[in-house]
N, C-alpha and C. Protein backbone atom coordinates (compact mmCIF):
# COMPACT_ATOMS: atom_id res chain seq x y z
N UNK A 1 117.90 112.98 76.33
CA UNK A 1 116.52 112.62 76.44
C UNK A 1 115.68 113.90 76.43
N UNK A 2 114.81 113.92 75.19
CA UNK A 2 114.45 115.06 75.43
C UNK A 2 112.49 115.08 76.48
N UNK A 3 112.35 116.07 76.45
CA UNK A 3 111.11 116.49 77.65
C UNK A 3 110.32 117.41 77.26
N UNK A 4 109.12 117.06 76.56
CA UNK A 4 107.99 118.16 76.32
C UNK A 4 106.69 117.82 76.83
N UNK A 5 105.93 119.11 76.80
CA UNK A 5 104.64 118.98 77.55
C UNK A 5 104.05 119.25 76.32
N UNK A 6 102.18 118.76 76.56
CA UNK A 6 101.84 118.87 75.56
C UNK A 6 100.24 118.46 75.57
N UNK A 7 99.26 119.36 75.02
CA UNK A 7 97.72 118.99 75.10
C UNK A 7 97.20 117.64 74.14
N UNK A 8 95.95 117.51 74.16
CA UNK A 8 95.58 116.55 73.22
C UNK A 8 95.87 117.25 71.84
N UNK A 9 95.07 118.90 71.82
CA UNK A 9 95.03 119.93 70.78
C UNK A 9 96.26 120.22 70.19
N UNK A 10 97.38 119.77 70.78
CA UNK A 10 98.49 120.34 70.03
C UNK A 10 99.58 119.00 69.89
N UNK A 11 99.15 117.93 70.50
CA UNK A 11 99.97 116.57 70.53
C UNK A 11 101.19 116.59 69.47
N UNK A 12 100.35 116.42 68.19
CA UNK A 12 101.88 116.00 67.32
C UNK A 12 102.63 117.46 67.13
N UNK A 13 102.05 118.80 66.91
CA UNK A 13 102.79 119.75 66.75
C UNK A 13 104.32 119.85 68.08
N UNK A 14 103.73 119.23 69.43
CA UNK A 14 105.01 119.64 70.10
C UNK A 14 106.08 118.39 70.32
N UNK A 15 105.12 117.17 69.70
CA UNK A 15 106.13 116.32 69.74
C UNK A 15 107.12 116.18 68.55
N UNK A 16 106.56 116.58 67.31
CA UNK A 16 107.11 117.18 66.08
C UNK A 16 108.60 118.11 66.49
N UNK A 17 108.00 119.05 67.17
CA UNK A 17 109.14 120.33 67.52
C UNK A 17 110.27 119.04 68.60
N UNK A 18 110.25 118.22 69.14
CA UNK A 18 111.60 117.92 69.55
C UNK A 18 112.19 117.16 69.38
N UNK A 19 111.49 116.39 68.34
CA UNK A 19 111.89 115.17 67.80
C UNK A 19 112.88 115.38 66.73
N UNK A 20 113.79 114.32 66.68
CA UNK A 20 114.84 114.87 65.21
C UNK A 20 114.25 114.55 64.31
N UNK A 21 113.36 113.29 63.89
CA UNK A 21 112.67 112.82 62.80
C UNK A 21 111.55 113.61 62.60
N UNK A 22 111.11 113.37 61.33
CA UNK A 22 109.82 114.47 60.71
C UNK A 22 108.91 113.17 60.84
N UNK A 23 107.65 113.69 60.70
CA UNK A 23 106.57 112.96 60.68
C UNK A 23 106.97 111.74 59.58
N UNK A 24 106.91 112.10 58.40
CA UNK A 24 107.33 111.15 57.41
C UNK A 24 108.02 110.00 58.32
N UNK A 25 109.54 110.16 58.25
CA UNK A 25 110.26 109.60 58.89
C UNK A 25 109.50 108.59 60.08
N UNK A 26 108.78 109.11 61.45
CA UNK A 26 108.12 108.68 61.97
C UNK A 26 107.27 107.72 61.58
N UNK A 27 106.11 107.56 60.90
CA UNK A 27 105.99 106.91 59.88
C UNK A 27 105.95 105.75 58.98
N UNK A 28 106.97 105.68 59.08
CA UNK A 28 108.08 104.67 58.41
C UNK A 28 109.42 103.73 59.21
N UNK A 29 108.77 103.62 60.61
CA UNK A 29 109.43 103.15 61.39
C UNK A 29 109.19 102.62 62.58
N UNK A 30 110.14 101.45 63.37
CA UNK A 30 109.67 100.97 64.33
C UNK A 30 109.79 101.77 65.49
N UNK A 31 108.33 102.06 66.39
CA UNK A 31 108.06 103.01 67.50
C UNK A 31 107.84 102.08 68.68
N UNK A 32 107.77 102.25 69.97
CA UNK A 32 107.76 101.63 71.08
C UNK A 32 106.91 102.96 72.38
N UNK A 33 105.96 102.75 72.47
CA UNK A 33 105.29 103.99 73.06
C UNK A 33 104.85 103.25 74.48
N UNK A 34 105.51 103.54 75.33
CA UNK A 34 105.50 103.33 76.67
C UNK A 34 104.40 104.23 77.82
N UNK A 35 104.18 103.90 78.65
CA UNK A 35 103.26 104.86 79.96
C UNK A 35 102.45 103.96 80.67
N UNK A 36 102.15 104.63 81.64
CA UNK A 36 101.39 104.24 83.08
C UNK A 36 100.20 103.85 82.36
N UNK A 37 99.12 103.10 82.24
CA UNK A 37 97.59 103.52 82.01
C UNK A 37 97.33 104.88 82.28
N UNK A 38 96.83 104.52 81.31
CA UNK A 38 95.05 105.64 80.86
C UNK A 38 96.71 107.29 80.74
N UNK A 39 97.84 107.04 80.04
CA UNK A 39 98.41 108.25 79.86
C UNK A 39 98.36 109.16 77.87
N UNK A 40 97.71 107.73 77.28
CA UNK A 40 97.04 108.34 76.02
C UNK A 40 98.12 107.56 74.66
N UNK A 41 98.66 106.22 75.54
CA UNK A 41 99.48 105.55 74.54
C UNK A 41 98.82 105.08 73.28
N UNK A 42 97.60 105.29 73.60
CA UNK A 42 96.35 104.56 72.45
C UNK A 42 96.19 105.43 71.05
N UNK A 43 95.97 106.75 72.04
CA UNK A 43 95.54 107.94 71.12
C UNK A 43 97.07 108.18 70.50
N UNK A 44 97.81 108.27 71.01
CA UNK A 44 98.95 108.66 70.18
C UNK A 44 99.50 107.93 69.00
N UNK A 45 98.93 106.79 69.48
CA UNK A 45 99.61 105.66 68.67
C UNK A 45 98.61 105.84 67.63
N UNK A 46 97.38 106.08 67.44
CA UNK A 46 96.92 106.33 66.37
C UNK A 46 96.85 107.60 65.57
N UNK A 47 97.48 108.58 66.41
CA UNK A 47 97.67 109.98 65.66
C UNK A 47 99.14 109.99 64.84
N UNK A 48 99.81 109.21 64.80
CA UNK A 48 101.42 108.59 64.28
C UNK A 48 100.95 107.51 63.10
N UNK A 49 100.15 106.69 63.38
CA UNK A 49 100.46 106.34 61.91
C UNK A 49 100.19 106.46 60.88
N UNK A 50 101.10 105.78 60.23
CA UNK A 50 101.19 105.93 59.03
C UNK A 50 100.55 105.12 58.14
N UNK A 51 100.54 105.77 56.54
CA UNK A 51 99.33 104.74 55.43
C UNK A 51 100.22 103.18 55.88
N UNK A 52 101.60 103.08 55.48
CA UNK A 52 102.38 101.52 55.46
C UNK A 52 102.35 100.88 56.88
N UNK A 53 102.27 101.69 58.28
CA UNK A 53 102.67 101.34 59.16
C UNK A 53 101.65 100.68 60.12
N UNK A 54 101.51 99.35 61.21
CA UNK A 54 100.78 98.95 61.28
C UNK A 54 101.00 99.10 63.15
N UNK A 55 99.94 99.36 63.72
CA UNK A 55 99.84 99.58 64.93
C UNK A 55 99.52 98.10 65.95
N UNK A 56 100.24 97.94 66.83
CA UNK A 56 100.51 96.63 67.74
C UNK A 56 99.89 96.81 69.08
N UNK A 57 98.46 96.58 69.82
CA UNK A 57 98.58 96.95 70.77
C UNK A 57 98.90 95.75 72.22
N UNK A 58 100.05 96.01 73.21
CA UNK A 58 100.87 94.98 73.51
C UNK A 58 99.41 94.34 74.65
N UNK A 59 98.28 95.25 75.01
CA UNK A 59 97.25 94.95 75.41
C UNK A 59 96.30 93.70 75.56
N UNK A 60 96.77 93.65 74.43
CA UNK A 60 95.54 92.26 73.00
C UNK A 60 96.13 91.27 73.75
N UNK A 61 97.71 91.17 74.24
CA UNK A 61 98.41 89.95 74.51
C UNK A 61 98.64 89.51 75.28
N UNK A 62 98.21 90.74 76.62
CA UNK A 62 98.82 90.18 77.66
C UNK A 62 97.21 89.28 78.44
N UNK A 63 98.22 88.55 79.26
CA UNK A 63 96.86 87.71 79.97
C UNK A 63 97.64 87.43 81.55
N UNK A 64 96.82 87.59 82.23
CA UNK A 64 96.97 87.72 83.54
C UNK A 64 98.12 87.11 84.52
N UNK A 65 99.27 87.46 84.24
CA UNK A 65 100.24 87.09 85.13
C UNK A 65 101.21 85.90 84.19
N UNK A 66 100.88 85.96 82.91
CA UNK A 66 101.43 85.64 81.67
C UNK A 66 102.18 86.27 81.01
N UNK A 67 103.45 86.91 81.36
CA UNK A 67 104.48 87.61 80.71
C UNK A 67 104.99 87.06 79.39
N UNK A 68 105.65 85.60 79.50
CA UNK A 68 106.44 85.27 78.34
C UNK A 68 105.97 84.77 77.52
N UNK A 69 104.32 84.44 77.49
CA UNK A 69 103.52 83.83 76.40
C UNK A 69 102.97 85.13 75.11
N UNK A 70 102.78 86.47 76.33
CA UNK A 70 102.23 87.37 76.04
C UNK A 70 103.09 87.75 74.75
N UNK A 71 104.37 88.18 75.70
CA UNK A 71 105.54 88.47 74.66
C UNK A 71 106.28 87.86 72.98
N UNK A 72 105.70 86.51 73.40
CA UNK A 72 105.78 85.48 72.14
C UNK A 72 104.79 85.84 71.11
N UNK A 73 103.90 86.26 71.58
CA UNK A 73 102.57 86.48 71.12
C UNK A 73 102.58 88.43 70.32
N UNK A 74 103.19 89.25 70.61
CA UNK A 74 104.17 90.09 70.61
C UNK A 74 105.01 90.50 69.60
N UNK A 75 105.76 89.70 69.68
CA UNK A 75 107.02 89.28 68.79
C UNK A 75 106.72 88.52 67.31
N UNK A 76 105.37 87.56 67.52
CA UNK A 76 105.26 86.95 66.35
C UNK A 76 103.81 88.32 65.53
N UNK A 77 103.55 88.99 66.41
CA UNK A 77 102.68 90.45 65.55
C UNK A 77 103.79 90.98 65.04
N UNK A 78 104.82 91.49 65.51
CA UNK A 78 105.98 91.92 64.96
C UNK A 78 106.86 91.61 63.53
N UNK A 79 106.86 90.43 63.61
CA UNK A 79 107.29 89.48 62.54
C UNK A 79 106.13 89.46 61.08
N UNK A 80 104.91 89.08 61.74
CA UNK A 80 103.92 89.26 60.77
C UNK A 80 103.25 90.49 60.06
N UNK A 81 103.92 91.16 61.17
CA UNK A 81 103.11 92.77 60.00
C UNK A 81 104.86 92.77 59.44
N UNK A 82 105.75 92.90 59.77
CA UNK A 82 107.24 92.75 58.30
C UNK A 82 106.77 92.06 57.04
N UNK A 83 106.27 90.61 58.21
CA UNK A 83 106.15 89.82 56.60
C UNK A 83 105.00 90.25 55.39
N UNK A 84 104.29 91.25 56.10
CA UNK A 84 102.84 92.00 55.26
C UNK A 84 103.61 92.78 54.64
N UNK A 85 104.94 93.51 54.74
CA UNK A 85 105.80 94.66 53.72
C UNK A 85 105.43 95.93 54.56
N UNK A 86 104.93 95.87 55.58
CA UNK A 86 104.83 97.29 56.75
C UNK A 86 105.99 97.91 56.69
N UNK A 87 105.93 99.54 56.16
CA UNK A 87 107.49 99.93 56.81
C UNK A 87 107.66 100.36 58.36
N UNK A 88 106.80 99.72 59.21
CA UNK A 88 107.18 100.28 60.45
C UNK A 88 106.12 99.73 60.63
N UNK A 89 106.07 99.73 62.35
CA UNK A 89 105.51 99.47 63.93
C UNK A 89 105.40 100.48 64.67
N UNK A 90 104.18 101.09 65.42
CA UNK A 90 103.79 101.18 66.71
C UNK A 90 103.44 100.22 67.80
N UNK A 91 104.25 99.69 68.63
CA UNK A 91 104.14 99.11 69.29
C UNK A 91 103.83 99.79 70.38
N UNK A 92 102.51 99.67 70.97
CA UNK A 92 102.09 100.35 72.28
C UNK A 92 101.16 99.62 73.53
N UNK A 93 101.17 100.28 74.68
CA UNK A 93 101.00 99.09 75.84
C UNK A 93 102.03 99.09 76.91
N UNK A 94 101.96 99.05 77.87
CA UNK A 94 102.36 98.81 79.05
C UNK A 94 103.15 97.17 78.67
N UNK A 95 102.94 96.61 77.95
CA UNK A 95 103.68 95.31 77.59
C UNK A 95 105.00 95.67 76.82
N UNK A 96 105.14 97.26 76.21
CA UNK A 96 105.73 97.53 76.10
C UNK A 96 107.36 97.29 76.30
N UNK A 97 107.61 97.46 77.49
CA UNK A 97 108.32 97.78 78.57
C UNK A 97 109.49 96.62 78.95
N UNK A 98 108.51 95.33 78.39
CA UNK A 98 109.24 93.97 78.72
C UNK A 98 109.60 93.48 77.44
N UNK A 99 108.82 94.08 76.34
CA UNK A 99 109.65 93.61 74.77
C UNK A 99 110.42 94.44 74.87
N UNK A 100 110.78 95.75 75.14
CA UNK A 100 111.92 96.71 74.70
C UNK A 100 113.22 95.65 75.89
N UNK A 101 112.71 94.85 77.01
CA UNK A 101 113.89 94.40 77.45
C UNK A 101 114.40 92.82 76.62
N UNK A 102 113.26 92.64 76.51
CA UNK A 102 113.35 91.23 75.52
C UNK A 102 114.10 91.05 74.73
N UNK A 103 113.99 92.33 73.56
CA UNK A 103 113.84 92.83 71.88
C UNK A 103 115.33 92.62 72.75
N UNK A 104 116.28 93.40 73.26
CA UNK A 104 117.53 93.45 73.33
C UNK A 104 118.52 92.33 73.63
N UNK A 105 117.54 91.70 75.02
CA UNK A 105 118.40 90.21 75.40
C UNK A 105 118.58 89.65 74.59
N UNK A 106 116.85 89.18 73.47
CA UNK A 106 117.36 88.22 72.28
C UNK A 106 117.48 88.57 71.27
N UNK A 107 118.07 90.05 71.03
CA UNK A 107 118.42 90.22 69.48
C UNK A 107 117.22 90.44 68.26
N UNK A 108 115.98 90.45 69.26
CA UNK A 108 114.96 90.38 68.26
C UNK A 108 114.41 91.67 67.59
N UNK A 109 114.60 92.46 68.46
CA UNK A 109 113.65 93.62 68.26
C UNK A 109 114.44 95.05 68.52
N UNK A 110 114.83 95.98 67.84
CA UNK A 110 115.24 97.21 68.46
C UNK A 110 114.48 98.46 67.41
N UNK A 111 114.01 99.03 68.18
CA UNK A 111 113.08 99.69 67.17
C UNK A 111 114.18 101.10 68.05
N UNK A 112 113.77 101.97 66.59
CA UNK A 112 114.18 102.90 65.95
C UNK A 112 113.86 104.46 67.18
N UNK A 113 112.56 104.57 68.00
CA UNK A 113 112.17 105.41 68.67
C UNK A 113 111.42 104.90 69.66
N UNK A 114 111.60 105.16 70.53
CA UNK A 114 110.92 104.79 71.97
C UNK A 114 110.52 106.24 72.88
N UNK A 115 108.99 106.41 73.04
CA UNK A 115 108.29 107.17 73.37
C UNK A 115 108.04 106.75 74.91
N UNK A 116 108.24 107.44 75.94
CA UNK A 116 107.69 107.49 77.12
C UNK A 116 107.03 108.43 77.73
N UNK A 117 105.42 107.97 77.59
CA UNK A 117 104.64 109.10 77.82
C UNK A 117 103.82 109.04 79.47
N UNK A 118 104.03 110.15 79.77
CA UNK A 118 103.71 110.12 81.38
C UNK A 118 102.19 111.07 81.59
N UNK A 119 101.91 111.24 83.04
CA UNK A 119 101.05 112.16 83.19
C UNK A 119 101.32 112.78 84.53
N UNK A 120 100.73 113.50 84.65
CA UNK A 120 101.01 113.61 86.27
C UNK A 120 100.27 112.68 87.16
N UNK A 121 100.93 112.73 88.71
CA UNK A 121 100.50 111.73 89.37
C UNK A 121 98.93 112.11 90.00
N UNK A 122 98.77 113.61 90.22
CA UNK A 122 97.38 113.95 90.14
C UNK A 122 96.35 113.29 88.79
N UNK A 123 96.91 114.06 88.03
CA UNK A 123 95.89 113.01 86.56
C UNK A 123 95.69 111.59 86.80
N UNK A 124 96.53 111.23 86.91
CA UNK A 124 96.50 109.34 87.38
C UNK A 124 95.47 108.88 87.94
N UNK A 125 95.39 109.73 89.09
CA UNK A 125 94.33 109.37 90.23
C UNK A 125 93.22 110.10 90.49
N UNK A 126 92.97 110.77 89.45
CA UNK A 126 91.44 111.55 88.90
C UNK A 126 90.91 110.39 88.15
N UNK A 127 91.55 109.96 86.86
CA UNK A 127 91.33 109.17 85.93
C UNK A 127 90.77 107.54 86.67
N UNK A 128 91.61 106.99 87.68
CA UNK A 128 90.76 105.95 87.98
C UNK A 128 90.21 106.47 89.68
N UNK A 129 89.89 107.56 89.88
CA UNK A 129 88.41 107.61 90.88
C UNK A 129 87.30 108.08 89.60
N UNK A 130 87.72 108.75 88.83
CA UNK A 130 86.54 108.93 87.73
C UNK A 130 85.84 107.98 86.50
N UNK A 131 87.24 108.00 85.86
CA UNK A 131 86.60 106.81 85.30
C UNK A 131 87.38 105.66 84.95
N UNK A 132 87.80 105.19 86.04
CA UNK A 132 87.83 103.70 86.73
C UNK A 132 87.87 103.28 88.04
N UNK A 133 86.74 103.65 88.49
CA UNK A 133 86.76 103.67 89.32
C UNK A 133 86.55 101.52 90.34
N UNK A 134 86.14 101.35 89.36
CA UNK A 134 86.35 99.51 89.46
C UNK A 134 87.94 98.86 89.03
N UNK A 135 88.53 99.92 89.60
CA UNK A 135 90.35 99.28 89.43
C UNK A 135 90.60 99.56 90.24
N UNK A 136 92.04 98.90 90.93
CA UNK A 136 92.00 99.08 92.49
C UNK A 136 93.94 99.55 92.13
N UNK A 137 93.82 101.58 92.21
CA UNK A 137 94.97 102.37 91.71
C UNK A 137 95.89 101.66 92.75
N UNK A 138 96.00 101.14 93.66
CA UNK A 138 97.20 100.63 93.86
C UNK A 138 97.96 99.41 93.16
N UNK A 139 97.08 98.78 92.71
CA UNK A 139 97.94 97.61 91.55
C UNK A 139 97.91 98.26 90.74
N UNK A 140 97.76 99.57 89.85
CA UNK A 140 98.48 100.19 88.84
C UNK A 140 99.66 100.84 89.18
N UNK A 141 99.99 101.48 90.52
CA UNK A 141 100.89 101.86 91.23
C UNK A 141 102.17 101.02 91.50
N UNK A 142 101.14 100.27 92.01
CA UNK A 142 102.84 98.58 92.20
C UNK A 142 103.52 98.45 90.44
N UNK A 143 102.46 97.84 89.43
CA UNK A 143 102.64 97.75 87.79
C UNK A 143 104.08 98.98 87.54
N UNK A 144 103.31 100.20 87.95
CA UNK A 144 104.13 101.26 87.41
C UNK A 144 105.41 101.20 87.95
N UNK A 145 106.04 100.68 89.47
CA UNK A 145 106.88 100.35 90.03
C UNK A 145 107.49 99.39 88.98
N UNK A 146 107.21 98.68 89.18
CA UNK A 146 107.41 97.32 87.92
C UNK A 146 108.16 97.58 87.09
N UNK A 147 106.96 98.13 86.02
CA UNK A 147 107.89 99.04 84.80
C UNK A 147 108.92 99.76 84.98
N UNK A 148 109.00 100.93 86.05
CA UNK A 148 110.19 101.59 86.32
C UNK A 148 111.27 100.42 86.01
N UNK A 149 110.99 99.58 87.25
CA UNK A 149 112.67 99.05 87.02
C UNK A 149 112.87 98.01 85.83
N UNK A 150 111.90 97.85 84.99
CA UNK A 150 112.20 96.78 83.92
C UNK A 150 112.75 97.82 82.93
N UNK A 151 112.35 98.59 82.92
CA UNK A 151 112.95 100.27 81.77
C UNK A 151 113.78 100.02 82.42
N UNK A 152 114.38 100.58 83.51
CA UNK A 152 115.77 100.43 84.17
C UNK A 152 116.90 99.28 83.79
N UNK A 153 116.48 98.04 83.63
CA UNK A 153 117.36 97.19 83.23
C UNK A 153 117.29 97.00 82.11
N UNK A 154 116.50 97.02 81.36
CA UNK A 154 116.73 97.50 80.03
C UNK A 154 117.66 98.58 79.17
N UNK A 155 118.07 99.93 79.81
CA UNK A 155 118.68 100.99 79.89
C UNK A 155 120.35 100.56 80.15
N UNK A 156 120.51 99.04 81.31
CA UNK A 156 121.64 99.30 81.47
C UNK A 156 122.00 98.18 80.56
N UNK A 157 121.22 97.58 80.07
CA UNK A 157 121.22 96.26 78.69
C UNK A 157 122.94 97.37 78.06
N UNK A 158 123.47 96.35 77.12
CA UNK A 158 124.06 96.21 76.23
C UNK A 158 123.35 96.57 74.89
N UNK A 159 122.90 97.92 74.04
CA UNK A 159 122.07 97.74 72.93
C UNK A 159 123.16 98.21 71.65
N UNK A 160 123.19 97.11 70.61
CA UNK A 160 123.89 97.73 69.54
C UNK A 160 123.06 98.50 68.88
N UNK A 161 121.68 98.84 68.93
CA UNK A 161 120.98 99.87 67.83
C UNK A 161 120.42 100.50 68.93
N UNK A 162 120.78 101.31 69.56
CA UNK A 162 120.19 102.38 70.84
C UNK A 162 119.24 102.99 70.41
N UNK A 163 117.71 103.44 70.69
CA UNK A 163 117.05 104.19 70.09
C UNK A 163 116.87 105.29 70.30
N UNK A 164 116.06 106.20 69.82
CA UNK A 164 116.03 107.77 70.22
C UNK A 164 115.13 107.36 71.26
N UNK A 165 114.97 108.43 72.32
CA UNK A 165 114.58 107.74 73.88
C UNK A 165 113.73 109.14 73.79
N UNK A 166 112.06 109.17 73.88
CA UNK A 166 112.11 110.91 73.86
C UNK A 166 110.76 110.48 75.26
N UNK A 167 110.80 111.44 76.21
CA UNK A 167 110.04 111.51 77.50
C UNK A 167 109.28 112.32 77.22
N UNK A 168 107.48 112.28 76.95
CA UNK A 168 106.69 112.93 77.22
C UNK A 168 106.16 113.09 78.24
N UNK A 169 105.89 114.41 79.21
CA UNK A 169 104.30 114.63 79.43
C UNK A 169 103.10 115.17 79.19
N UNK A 170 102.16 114.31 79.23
CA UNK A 170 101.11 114.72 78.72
C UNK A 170 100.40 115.00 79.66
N UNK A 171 99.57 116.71 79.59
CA UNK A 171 98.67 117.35 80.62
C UNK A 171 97.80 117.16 79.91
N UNK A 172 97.11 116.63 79.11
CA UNK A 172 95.96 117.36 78.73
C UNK A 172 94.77 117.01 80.11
């Protein structure tokens, strides 16, 4: 698993440097870009794609304490940008987290690179006293708990197409 740091100003250059795939490559393939809120899954996901590749945000889908509708909802964006001739997916969102466990249970989904982008826990909690300050950081805190262990059981899943697993943090 690899581990780089990295500004807004230099984003793809250092994620470039540890990645085995080249941008091209990238590109042209199914991505899974994971993180806490507000850690820049948005921005990244739009600095990655590509002319063919069509960006998913797992955001659009989710609805309040609605996991498996969300995910259906998910899965059939998934299906429909293939059936458009997309060579690839960014799939990004904190919804993330529960299709990468999904994608495996049912055979549906195993994408090619899975991005986990972090921040520090100071940044976290600048970002919503500043600007969000109408969110209440402890239910993003519990969420992030959440996620931990759904990544976690996901990890100890059974995957016949394992993906490249690469851990960012992002200071900017």
């Amino acid at each position: 698993m690899a581990k780089i740091d990295f500004s807004k100003s230099d984003l793809m250059e250092s994620l470039l440097n540890v990645s085995p795939l080249t941008l091209h490559q990238l590109q042209n393939t199914d991505i899974v870009i994971i993180g806490q809120p507000a850690s820049g899954k948005t921005y990244l996901a739009d600095l990655l794609k590509g002319e063919k590749q069509d960006v998913i945000h797992t955001d659009d889908f989710l609805q309040k304490g609605v996991f498996l509708e969300s995910l259906d909802g998910i899965f059939d964006a998934i299906n429909q940008s293939k059936g458009r001739g997309s060579l690839g997916q960014i799939v990004e969102g904190v919804g993330g987290y529960r299709l990468l466990r999904k994608g495996v249970e049912t055979g549906q989904f195993f994408p090619k690179v899975v991005i986990n982008l972090q921040i520090t826990e100071f940044k976290s909690e600048w970002i919503y006293k500043t600007e969000r300050p109408d969110k209440d950081y402890k239910k993003v805190l519990s969420m992030m708990k959440g996620n931990a262990k759904v990544l976690d059981d996901w990890a100890n899943l059974y995957n016949p197409h394992p993906p490249i697993f690469l851990t960012v943090l992002n200071r900017w």
